[in-house]
N, C-alpha and C. Protein backbone atom coordinates (compact mmCIF):
# COMPACT_ATOMS: atom_id res chain seq x y z
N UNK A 1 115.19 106.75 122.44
CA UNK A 1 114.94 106.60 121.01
C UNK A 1 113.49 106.93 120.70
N UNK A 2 113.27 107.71 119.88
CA UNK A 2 111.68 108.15 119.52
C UNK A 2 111.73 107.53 118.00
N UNK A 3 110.15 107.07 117.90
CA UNK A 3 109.34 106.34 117.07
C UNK A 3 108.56 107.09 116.63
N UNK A 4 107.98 107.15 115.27
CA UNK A 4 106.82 107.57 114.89
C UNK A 4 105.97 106.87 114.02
N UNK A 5 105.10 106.00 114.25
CA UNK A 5 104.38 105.13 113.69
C UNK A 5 103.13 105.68 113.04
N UNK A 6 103.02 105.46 111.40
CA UNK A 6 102.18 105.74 110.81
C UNK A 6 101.08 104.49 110.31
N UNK A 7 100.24 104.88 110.06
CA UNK A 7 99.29 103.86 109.23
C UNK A 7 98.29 104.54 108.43
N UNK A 8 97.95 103.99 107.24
CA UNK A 8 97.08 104.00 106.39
C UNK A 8 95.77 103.40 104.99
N UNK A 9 95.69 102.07 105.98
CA UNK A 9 94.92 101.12 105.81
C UNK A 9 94.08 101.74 106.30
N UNK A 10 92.86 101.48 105.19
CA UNK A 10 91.44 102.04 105.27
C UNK A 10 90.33 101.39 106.63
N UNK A 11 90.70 100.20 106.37
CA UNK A 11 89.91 99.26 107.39
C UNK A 11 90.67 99.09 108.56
N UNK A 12 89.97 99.47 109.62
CA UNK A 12 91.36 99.95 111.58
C UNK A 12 90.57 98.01 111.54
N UNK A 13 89.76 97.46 111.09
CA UNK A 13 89.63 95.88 111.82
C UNK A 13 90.28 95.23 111.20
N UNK A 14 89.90 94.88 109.74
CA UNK A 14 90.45 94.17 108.49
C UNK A 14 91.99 94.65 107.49
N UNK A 15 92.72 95.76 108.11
CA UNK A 15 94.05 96.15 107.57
C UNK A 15 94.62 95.34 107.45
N UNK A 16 95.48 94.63 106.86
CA UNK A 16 96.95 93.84 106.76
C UNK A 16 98.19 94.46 107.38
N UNK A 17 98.20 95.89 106.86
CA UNK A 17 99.27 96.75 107.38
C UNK A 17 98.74 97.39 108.40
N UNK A 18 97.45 97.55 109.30
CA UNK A 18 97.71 98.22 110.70
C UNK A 18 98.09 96.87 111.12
N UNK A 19 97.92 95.62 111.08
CA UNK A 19 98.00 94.62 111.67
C UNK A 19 99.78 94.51 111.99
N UNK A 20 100.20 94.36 110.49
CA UNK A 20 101.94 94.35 111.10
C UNK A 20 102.84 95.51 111.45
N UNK A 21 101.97 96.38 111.44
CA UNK A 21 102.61 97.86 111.89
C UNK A 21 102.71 97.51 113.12
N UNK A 22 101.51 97.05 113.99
CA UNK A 22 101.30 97.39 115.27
C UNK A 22 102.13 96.37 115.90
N UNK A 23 102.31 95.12 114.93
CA UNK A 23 103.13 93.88 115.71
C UNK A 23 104.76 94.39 115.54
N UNK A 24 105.12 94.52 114.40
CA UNK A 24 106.17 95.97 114.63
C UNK A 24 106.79 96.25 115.61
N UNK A 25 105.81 97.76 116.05
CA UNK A 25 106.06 98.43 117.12
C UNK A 25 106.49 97.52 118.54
N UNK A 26 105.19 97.05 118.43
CA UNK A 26 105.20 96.06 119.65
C UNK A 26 106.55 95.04 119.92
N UNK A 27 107.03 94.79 118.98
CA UNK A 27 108.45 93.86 118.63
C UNK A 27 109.74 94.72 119.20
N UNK A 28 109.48 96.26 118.79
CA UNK A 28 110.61 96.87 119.28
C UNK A 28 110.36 97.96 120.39
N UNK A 29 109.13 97.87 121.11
CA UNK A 29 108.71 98.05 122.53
C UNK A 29 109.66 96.69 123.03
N UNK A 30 109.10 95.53 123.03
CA UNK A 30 109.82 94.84 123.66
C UNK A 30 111.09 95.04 123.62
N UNK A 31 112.05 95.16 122.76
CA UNK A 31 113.44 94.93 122.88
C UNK A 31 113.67 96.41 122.94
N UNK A 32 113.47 97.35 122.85
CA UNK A 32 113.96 98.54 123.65
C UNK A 32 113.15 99.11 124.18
N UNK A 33 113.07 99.08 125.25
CA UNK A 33 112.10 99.58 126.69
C UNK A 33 111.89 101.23 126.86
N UNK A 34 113.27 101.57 126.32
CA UNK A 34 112.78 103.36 126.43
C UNK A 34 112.27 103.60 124.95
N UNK A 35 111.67 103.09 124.59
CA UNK A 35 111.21 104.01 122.76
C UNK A 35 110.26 104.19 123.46
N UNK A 36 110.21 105.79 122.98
CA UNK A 36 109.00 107.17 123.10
C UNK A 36 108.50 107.08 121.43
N UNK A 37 107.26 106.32 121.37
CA UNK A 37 106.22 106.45 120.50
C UNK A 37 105.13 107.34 120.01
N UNK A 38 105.55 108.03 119.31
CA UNK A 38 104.44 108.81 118.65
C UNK A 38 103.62 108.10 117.65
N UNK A 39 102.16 108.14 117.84
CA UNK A 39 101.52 107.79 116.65
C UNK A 39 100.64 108.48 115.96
N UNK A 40 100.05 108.04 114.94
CA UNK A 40 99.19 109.13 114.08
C UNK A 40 98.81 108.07 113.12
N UNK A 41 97.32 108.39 112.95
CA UNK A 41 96.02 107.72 111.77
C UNK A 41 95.91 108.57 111.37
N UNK A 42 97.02 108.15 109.48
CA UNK A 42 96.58 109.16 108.47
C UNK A 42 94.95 109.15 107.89
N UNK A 43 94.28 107.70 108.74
CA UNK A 43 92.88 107.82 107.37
C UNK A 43 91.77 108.23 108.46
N UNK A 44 91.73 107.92 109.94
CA UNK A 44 90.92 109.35 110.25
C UNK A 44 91.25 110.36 110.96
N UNK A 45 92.33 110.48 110.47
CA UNK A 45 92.91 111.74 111.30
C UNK A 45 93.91 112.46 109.87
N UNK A 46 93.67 112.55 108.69
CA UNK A 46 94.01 112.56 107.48
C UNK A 46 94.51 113.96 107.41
N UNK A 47 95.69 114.72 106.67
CA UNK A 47 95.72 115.79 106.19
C UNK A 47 95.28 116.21 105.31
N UNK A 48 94.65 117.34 104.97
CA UNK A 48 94.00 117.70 103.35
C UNK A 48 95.18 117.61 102.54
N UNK A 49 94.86 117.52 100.81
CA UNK A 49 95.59 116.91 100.59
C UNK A 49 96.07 118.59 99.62
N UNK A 50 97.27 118.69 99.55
CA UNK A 50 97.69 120.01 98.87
C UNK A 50 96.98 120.62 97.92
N UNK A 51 96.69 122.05 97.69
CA UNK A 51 95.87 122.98 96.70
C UNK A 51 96.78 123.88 96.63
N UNK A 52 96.41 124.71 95.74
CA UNK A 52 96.98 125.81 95.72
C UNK A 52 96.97 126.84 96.55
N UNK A 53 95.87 126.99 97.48
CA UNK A 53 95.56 127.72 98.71
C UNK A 53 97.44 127.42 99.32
N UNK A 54 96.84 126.36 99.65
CA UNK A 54 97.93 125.75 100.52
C UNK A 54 99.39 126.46 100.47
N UNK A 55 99.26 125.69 98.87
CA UNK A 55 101.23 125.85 98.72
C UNK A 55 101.16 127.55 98.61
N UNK A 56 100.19 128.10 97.98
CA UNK A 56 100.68 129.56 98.23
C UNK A 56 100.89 130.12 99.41
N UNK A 57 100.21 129.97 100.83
CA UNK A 57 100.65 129.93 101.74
C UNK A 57 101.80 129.73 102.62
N UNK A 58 102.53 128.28 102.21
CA UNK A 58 103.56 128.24 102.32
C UNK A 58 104.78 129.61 102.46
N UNK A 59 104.61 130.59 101.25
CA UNK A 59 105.43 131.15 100.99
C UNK A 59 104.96 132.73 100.98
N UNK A 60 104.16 132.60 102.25
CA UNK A 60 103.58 133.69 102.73
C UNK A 60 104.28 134.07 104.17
N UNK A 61 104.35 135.62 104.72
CA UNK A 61 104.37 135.88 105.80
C UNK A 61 103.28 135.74 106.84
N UNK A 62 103.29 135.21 108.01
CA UNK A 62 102.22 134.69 109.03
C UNK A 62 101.26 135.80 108.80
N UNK A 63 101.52 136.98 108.33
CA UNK A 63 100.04 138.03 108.59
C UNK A 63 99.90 138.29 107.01
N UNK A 64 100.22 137.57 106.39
CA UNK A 64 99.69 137.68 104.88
C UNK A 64 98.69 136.42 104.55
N UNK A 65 98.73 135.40 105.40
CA UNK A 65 98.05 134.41 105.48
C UNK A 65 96.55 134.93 106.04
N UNK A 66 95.76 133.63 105.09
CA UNK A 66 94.41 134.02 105.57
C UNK A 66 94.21 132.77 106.59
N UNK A 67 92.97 132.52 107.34
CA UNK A 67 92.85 131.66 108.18
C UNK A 67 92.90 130.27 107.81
N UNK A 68 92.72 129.19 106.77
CA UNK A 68 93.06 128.39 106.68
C UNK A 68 94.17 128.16 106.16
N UNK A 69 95.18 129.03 105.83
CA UNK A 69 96.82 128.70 105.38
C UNK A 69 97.40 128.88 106.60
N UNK A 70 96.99 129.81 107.61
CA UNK A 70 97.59 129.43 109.03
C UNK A 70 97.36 128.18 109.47
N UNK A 71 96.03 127.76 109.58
CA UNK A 71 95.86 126.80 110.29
C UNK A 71 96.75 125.32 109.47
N UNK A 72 96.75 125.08 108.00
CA UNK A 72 97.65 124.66 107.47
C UNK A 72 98.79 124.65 107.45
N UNK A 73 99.40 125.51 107.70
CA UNK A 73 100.75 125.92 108.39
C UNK A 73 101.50 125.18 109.12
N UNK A 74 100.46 125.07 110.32
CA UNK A 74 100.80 124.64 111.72
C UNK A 74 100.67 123.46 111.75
N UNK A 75 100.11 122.76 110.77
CA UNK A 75 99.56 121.44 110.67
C UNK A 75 101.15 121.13 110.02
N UNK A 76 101.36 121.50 108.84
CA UNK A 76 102.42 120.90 108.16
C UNK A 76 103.59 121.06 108.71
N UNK A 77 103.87 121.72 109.89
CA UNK A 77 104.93 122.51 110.63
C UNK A 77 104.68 121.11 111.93
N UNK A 78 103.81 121.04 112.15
CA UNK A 78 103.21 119.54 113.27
C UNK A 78 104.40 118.60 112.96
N UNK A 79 103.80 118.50 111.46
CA UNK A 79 103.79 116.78 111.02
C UNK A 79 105.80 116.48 110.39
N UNK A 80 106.03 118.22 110.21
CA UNK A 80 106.97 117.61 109.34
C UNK A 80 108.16 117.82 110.77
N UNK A 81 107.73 118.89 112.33
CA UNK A 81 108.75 117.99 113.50
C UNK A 81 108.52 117.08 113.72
N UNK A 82 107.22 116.23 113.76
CA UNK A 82 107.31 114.50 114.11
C UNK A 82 108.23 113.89 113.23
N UNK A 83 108.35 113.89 112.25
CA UNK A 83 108.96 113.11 111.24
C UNK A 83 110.80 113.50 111.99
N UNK A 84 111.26 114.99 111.82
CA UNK A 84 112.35 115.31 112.15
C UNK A 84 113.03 114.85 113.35
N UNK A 85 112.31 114.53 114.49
CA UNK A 85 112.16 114.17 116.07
C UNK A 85 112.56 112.27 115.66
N UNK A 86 111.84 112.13 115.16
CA UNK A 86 111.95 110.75 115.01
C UNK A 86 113.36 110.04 114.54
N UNK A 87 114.08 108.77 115.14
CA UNK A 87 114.70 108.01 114.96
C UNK A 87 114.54 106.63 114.14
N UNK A 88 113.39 106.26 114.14
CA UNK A 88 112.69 105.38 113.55
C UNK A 88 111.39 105.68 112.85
N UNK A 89 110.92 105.25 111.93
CA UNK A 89 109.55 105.48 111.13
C UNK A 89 109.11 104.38 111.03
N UNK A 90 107.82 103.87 111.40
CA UNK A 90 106.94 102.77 111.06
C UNK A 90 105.89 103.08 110.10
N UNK A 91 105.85 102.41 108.94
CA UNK A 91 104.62 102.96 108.06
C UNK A 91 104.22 102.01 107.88
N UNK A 92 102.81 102.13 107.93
CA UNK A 92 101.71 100.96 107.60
C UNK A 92 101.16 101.62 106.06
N UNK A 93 101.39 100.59 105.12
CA UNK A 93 101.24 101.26 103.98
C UNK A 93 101.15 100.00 102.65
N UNK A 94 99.48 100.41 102.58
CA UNK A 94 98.79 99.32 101.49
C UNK A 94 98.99 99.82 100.04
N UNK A 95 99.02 98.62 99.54
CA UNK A 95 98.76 98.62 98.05
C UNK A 95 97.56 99.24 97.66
N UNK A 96 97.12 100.38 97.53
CA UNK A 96 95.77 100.60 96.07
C UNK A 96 95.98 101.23 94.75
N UNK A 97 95.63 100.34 94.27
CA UNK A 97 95.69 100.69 92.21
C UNK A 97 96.66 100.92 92.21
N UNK A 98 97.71 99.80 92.46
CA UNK A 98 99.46 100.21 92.41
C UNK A 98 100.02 100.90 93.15
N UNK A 99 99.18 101.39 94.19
CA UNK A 99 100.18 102.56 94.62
C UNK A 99 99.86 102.94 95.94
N UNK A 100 100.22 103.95 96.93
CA UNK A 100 100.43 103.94 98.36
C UNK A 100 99.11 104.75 98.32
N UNK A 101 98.54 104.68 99.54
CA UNK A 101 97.11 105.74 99.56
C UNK A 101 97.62 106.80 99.47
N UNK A 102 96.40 107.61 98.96
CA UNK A 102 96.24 109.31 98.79
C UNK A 102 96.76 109.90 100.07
N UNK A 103 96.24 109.34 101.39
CA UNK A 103 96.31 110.19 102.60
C UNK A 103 97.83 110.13 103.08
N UNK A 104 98.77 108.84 102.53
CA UNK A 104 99.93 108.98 103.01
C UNK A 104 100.66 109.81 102.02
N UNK A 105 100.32 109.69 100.46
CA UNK A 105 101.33 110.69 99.82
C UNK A 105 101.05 112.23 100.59
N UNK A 106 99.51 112.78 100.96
CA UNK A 106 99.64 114.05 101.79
C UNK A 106 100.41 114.10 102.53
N UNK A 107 101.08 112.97 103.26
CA UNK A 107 101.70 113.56 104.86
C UNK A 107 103.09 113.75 104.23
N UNK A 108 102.77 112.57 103.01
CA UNK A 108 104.79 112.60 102.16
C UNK A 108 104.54 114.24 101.80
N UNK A 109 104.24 114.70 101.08
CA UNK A 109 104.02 115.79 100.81
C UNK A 109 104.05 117.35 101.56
N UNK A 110 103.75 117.23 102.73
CA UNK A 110 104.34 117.70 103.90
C UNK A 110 105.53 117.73 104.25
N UNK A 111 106.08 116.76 104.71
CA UNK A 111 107.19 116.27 104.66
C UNK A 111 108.34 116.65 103.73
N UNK A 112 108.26 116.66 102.46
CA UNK A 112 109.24 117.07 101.81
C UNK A 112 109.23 118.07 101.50
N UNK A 113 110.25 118.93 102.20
CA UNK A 113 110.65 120.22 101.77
C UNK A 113 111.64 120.69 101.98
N UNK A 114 111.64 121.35 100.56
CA UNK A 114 113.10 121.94 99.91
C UNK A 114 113.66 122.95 101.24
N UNK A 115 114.83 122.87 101.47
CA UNK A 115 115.48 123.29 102.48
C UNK A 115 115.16 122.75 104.35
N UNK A 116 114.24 122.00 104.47
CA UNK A 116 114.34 121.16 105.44
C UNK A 116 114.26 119.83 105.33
N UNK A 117 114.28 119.02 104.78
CA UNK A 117 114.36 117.30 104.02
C UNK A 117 115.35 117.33 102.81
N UNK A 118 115.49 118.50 101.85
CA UNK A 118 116.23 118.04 100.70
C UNK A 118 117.04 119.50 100.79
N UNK A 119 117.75 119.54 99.44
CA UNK A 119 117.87 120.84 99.17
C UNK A 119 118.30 120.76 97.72
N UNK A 120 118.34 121.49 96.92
CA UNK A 120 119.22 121.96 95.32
C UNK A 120 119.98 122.34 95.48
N UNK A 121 121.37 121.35 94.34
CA UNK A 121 122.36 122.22 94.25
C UNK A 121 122.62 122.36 93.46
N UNK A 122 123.96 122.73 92.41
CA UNK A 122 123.97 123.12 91.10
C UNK A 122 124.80 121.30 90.69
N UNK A 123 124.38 120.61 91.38
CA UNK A 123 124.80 119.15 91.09
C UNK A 123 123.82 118.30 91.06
N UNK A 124 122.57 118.99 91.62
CA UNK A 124 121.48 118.28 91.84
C UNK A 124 120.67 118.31 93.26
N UNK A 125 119.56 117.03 93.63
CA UNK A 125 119.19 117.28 95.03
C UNK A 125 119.96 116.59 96.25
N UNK A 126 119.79 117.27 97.22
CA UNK A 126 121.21 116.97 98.43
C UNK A 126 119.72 116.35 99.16
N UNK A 127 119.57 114.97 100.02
CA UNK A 127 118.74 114.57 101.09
C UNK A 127 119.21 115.23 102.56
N UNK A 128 118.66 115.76 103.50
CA UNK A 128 119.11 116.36 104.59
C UNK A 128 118.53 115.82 105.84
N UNK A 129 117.71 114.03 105.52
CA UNK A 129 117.01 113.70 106.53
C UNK A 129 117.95 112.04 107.20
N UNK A 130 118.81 112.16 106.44
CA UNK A 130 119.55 110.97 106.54
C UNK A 130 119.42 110.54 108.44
N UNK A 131 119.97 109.01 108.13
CA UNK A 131 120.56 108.94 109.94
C UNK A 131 119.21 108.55 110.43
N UNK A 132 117.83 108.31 109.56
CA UNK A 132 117.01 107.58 110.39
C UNK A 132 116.51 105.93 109.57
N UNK A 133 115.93 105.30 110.37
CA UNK A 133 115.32 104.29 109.80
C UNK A 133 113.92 103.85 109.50
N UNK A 134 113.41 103.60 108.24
CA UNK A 134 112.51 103.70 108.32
C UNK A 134 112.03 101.96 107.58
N UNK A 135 110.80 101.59 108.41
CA UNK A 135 110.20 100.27 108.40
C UNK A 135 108.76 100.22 107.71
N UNK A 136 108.80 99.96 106.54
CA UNK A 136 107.40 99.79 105.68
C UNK A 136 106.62 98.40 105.90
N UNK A 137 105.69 98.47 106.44
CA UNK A 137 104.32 97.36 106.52
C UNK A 137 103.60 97.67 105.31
N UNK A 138 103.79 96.53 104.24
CA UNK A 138 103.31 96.56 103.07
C UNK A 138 102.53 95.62 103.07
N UNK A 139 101.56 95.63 102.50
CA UNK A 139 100.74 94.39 101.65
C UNK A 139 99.89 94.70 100.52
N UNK A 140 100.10 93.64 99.75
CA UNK A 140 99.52 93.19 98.46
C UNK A 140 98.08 92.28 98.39
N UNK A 141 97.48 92.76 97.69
CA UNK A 141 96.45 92.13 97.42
C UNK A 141 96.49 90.34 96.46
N UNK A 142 97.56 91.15 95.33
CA UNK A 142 98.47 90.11 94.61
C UNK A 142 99.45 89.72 94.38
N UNK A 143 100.46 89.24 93.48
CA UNK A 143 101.79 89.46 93.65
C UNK A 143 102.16 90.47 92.76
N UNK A 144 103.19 91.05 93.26
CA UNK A 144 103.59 92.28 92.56
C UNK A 144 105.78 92.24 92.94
N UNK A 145 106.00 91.35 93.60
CA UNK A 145 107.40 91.33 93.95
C UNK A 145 108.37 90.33 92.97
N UNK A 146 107.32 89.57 92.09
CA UNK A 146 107.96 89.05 90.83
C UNK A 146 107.09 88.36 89.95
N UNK A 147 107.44 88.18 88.91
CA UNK A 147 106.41 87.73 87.73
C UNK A 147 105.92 88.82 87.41
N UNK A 148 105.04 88.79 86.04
CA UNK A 148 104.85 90.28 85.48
C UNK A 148 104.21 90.93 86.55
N UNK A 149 104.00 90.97 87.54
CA UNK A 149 103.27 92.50 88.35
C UNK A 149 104.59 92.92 88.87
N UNK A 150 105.74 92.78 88.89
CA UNK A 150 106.59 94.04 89.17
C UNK A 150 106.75 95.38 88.85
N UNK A 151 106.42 94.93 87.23
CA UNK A 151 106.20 96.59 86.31
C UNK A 151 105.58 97.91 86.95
N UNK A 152 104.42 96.97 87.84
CA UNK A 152 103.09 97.69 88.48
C UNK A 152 102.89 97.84 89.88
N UNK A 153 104.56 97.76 90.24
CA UNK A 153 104.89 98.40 91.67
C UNK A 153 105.41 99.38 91.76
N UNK A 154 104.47 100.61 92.06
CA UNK A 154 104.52 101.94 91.93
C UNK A 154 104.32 102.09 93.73
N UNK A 155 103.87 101.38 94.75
CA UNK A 155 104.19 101.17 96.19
C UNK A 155 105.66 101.46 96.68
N UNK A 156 105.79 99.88 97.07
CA UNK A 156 106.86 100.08 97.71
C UNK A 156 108.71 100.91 96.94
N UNK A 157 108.12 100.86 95.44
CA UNK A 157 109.35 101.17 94.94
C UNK A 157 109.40 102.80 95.15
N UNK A 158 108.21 102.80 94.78
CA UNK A 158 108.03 104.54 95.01
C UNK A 158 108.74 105.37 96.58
N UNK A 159 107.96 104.30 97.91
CA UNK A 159 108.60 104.68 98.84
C UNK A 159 109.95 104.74 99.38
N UNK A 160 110.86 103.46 98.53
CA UNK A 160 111.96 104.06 98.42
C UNK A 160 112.82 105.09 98.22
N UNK A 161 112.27 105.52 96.64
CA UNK A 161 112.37 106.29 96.04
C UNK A 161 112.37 107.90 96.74
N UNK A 162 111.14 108.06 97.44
CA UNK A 162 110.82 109.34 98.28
C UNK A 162 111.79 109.47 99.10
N UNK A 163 112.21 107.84 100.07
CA UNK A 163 112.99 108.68 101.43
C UNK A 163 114.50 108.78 101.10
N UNK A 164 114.98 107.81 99.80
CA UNK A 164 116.06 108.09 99.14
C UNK A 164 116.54 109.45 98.78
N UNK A 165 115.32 110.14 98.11
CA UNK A 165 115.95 111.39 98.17
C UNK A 165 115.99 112.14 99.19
N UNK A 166 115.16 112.58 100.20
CA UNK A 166 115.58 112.75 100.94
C UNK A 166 116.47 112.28 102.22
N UNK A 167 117.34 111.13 101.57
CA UNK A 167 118.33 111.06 102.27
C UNK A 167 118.56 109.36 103.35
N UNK A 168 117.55 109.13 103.26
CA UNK A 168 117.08 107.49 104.17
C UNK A 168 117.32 106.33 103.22
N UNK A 169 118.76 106.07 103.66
CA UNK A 169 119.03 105.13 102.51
C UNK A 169 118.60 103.27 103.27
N UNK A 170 118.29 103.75 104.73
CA UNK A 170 118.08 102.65 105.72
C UNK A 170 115.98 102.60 105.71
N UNK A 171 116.06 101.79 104.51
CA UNK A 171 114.31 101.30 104.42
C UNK A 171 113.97 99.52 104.57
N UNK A 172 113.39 99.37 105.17
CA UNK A 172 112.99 98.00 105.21
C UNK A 172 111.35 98.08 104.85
N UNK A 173 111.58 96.69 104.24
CA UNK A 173 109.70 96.10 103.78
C UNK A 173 109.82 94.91 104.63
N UNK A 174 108.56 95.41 105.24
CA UNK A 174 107.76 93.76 106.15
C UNK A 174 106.66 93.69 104.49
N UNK A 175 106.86 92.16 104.16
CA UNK A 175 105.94 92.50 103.01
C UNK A 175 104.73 90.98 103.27
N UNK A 176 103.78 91.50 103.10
CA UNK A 176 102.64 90.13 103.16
C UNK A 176 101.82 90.73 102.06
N UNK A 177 102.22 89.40 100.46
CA UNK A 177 101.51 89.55 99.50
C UNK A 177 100.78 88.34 99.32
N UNK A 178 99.90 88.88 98.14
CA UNK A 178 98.32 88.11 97.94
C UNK A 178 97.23 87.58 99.01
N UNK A 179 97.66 88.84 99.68
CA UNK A 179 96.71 88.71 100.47
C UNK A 179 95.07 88.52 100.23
N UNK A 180 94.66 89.23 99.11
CA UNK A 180 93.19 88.85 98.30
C UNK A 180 93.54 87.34 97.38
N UNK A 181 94.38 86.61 97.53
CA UNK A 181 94.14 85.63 96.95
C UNK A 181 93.86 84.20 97.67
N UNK A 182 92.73 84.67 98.70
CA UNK A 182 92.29 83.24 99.11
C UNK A 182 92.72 83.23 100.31
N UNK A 183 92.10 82.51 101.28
CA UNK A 183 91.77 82.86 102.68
C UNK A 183 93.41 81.76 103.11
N UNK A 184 94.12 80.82 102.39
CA UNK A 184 95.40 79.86 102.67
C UNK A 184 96.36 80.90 102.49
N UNK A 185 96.44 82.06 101.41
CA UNK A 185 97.50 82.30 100.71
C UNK A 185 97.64 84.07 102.25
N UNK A 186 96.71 84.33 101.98
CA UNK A 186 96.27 85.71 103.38
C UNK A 186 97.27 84.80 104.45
N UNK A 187 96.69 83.99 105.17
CA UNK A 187 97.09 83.16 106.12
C UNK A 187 98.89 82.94 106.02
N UNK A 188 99.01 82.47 104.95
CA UNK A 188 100.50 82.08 104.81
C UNK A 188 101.22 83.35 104.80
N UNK A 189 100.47 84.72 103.91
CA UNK A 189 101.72 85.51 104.09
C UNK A 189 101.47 86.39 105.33
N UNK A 190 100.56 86.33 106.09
CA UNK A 190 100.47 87.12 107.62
C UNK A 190 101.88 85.55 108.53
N UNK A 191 101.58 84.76 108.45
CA UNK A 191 102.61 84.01 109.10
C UNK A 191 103.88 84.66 108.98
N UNK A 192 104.16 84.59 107.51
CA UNK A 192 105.66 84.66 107.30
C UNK A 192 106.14 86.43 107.48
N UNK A 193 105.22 86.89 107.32
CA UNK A 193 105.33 88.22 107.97
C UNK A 193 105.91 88.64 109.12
N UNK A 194 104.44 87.94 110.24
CA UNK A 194 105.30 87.88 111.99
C UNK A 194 106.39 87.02 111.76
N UNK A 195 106.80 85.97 111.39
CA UNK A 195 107.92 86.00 111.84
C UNK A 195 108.82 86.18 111.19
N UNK A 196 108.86 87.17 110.32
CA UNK A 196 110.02 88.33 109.59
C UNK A 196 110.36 89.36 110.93
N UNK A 197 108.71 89.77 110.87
CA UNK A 197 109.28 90.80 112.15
C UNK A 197 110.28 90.33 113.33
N UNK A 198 109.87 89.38 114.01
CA UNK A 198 110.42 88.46 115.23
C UNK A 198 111.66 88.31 114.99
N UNK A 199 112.40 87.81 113.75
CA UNK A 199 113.27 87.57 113.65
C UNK A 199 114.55 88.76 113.32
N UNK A 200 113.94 90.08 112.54
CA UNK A 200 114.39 90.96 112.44
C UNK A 200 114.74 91.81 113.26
N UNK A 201 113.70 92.48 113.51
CA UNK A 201 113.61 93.17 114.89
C UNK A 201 114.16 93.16 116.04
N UNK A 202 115.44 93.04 116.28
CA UNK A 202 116.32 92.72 117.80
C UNK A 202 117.14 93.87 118.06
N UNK A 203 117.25 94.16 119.17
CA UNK A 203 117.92 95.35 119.34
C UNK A 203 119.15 95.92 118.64
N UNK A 204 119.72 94.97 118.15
CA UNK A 204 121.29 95.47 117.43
C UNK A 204 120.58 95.93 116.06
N UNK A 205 119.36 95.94 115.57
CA UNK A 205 119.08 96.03 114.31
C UNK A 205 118.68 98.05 114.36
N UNK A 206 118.81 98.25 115.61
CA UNK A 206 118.08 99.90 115.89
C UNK A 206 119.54 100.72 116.11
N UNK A 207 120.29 100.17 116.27
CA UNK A 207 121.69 100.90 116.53
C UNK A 207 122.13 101.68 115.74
């Protein structure tokens, strides 16, 4: 079974989400012994984030390309077989200003493309990535999972939203919110976090 574990918490000491990403992984290292792990740090190891260079490239022949749409190329051609290879997805993926970082919508952005992740039909879009699972390490600064900050969850709803269409109707949230609200409330939701994971995480849950 191959893994591909992402993260994109700014801070590699102080993250919330590298923190339960990595306990995660580690949860289903233990209970399945052969997962082949791939990993990747979107924030220093980041993709540029799409231009027009870019996407015109895309839809270029390899010798019509100039040197950085090749080298772009190969990058987005990288990232979007890891994703394809993979059986499982781990994303470490924070709340800022409502919404998932810049560096992970790049790799989403990669990732989705028409005729290898989705496709058009004259019914609409077809997902073509189905059949994997994917595990979101979220956290909140505040609450945003009920009471008026729901409106202003443009995060995790969004990430639904993305792997839905292309086809991943199997998403889970590890979620630890208000985390900026006070050194008891951090504490309480990193607890109930690990042992979401612990309890979740058992081998019949990867089948």
């Amino acid at each position: 079974m191959k893994l591909l574990h992402l993260d994109s918490g700014l801070f590699e000491d102080q993250s919330v989400t590298r923190q339960l990403s990595a306990r995660i992984v580690e949860q289903l290292r233990a209970t399945t012994p052969t997962l082949d792990v791939v990993y990747r740090d979107l924030i220093n190891d980041a993709p540029d984030h799409l231009s027009g260079e870019i996407l015109a490239g895309a839809g270029l022949a390899e010798g019509e390309r100039n040197a950085r749409q090749r080298e772009e190329a190969v990058l987005t051609e990288t990232l979007l077989e890891e994703f394809l290879a993979a059986d499982v997805i781990v994303i470490g993926a924070p709340m800022y200003n409502f919404t998932i970082p810049s560096q992970l919508k790049a790799w989403l952005d990669r990732i989705l493309q028409a005729g290898k992740t989705f496709r058009y039909t004259e019914n609409g879009a077809v997902g073509l990535a189905g059949g994997r699972k994917v595990i979101v390490a979220s956290s909140r600064g505040g609450i945003y999972s009920q009471g008026p900050g729901v409106d202003n969850d443009f995060q995790e709803r969004y990430l639904r939203a993305v792997f839905g269409f292309i086809g991943i109707d199997d998403v889970s949230v590890i979620r630890a919110e208000g985390v900026a609200m006070g050194d008891e409330m951090r504490q309480g939701a990193l607890s109930t976090a690990y042992e979401t994971i612990t309890q979740t995480f058992q081998p019949a849950e990867l089948v």
